[in-house]
PDB file of N, CA and C in Angstrom:
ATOM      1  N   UNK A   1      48.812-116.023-185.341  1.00  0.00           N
ATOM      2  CA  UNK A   1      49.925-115.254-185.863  1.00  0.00           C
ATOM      3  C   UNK A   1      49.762-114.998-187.361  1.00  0.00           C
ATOM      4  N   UNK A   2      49.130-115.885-187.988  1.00  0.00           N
ATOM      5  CA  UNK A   2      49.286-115.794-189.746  1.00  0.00           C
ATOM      6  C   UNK A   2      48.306-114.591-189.475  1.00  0.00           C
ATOM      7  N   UNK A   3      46.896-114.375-189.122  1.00  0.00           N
ATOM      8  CA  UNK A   3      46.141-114.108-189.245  1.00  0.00           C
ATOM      9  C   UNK A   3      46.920-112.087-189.394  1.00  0.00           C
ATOM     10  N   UNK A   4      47.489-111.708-188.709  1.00  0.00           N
ATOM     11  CA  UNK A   4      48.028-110.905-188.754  1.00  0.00           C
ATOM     12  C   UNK A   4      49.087-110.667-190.001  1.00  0.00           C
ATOM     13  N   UNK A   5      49.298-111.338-190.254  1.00  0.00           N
ATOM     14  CA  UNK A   5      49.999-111.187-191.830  1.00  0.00           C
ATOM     15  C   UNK A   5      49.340-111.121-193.286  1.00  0.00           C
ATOM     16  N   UNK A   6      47.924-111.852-192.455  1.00  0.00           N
ATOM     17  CA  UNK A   6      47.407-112.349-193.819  1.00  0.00           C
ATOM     18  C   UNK A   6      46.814-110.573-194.122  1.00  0.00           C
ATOM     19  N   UNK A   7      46.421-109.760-192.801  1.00  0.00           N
ATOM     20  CA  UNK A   7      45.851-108.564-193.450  1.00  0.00           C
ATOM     21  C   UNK A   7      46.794-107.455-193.809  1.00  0.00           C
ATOM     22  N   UNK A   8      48.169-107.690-193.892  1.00  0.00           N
ATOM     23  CA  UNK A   8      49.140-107.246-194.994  1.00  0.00           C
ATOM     24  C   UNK A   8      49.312-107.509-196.828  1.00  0.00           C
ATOM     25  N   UNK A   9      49.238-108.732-196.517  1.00  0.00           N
ATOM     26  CA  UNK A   9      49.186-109.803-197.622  1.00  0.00           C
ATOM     27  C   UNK A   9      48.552-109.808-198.762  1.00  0.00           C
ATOM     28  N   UNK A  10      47.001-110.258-198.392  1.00  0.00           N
ATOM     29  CA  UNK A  10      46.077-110.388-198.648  1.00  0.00           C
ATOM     30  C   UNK A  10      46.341-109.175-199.456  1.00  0.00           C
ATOM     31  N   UNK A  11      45.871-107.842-198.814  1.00  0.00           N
ATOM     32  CA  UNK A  11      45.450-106.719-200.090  1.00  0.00           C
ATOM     33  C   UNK A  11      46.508-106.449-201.087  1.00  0.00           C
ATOM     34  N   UNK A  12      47.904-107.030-200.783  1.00  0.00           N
ATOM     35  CA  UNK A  12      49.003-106.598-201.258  1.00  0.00           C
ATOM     36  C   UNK A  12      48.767-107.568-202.872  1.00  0.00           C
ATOM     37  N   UNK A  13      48.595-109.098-202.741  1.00  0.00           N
ATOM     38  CA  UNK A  13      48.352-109.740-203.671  1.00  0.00           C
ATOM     39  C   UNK A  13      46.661-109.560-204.440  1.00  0.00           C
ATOM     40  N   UNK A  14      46.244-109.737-203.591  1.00  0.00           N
ATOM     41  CA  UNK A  14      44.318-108.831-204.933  1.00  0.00           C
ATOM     42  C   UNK A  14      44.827-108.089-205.264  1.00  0.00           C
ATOM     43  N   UNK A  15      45.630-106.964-205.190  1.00  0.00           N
ATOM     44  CA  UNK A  15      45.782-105.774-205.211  1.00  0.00           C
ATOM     45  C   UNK A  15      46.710-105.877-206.588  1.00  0.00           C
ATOM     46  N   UNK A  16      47.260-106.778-207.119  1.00  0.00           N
ATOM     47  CA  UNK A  16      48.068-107.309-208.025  1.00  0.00           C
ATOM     48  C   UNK A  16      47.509-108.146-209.058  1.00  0.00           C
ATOM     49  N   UNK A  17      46.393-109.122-208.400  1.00  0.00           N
ATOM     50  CA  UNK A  17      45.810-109.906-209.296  1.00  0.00           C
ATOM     51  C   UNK A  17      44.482-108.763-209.845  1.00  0.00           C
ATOM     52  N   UNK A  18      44.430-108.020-209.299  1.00  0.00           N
ATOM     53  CA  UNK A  18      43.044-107.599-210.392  1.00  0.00           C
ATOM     54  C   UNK A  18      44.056-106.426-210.749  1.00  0.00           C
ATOM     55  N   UNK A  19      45.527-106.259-210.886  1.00  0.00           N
ATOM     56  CA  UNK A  19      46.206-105.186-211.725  1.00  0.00           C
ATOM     57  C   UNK A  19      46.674-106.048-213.041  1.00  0.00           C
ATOM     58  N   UNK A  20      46.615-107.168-213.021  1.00  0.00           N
ATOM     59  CA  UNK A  20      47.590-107.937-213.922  1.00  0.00           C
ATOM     60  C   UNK A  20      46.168-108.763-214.775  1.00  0.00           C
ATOM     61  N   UNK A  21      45.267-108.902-214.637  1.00  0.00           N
ATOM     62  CA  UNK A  21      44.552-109.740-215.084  1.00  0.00           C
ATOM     63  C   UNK A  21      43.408-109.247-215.592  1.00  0.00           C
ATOM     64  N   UNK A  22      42.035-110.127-216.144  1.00  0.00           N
ATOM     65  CA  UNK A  22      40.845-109.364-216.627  1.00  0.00           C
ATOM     66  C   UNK A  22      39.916-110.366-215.907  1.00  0.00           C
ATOM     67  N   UNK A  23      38.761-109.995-215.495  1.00  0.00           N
ATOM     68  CA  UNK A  23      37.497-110.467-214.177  1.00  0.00           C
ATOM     69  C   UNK A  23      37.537-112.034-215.160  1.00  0.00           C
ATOM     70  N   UNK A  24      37.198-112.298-216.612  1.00  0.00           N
ATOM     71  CA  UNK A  24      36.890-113.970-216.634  1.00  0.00           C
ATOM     72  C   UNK A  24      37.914-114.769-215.954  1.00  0.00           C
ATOM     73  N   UNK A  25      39.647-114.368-216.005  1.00  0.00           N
ATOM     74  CA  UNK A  25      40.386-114.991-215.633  1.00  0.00           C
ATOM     75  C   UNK A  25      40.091-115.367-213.777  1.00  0.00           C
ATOM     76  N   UNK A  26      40.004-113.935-213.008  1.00  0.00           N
ATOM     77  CA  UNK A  26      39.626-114.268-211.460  1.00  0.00           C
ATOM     78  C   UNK A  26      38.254-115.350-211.530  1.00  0.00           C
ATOM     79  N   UNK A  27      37.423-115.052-212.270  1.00  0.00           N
ATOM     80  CA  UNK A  27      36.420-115.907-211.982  1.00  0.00           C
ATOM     81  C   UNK A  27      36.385-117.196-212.021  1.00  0.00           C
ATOM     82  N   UNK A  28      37.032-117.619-213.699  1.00  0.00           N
ATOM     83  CA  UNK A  28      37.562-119.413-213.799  1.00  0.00           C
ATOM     84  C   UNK A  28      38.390-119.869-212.735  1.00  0.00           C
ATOM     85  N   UNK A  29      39.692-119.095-212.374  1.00  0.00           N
ATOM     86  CA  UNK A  29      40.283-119.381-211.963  1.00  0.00           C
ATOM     87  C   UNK A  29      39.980-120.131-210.430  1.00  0.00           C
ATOM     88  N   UNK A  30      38.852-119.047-209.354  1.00  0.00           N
ATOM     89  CA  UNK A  30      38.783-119.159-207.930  1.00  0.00           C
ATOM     90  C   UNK A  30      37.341-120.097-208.235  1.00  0.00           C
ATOM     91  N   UNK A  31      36.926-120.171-210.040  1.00  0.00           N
ATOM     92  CA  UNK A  31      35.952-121.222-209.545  1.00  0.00           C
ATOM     93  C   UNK A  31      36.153-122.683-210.061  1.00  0.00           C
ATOM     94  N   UNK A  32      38.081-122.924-210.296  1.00  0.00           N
ATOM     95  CA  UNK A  32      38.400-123.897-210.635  1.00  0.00           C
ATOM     96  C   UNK A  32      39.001-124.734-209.174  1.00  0.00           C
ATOM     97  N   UNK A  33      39.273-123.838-208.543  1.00  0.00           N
ATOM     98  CA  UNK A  33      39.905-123.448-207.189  1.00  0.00           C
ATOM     99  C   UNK A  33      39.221-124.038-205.911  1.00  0.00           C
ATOM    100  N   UNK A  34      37.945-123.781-205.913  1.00  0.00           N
ATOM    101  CA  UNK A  34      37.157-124.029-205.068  1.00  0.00           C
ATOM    102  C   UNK A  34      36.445-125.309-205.388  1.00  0.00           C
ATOM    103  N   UNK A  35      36.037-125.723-207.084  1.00  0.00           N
ATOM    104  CA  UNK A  35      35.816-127.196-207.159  1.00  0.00           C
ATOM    105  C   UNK A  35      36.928-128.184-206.511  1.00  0.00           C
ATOM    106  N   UNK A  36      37.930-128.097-207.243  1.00  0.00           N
ATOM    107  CA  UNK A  36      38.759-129.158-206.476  1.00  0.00           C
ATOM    108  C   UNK A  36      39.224-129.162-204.622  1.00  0.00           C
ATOM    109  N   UNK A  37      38.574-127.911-204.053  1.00  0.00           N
ATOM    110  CA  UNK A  37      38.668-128.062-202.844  1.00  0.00           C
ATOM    111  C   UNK A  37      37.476-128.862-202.316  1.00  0.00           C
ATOM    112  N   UNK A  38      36.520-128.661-202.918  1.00  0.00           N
ATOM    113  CA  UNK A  38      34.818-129.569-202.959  1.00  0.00           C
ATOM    114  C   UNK A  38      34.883-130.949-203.185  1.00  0.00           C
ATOM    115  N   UNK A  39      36.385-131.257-204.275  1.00  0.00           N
ATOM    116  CA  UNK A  39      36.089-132.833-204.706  1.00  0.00           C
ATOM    117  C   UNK A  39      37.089-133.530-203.773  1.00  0.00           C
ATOM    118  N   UNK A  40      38.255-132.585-203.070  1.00  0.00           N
ATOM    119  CA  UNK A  40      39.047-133.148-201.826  1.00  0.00           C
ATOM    120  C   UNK A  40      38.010-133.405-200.680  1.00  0.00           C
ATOM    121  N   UNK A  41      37.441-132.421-200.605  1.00  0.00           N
ATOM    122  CA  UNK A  41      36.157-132.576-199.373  1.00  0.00           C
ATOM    123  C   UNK A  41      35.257-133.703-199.162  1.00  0.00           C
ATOM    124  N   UNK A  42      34.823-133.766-200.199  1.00  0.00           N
ATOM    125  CA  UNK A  42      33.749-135.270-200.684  1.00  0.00           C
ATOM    126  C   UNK A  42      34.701-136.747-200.301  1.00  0.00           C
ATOM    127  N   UNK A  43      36.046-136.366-200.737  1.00  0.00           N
ATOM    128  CA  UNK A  43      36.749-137.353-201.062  1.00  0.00           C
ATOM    129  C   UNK A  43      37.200-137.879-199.085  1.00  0.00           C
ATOM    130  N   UNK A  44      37.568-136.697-198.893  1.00  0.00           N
ATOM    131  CA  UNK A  44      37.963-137.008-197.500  1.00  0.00           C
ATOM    132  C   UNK A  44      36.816-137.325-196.665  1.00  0.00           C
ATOM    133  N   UNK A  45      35.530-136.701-196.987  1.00  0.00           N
ATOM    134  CA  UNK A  45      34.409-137.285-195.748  1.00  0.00           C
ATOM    135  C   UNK A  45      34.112-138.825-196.364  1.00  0.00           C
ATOM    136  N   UNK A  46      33.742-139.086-197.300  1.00  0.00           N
ATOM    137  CA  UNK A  46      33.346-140.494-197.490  1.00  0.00           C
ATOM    138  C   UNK A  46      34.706-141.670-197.462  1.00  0.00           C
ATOM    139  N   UNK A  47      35.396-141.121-197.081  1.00  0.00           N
ATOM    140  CA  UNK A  47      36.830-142.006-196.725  1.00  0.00           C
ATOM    141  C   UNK A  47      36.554-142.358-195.383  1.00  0.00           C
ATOM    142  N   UNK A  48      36.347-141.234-194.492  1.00  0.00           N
ATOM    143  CA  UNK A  48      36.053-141.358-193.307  1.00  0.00           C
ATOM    144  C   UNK A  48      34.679-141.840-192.620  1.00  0.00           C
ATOM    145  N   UNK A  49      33.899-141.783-193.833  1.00  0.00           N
ATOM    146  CA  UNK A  49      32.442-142.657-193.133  1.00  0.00           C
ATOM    147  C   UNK A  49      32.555-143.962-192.437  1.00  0.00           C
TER     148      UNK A  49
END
């Protein structure tokens, strides 16, 4: 069900963030974004070893 919303969504908000912002900000930002999803990741598999 999301999945169907998300392709409303989705272009509605990019569509905003690259109107409101300048490319270093998207870039730090989704690559501050994606580390801490990397250090939850690490964190949760070696919990579970």
């Amino acid at each position: 069900m999301w999945y169907y919303y998300s392709t409303y969504i989705d272009p509605l908000t990019g569509s905003w963030v690259a109107e409101h912002s300048t490319w270093p900000w998207i870039f730090w930002s989704t690559s501050m974004l994606c580390g801490v999803v990397q250090l939850v990741g690490f964190i949760l598999i070696f919990n579970l070893i």
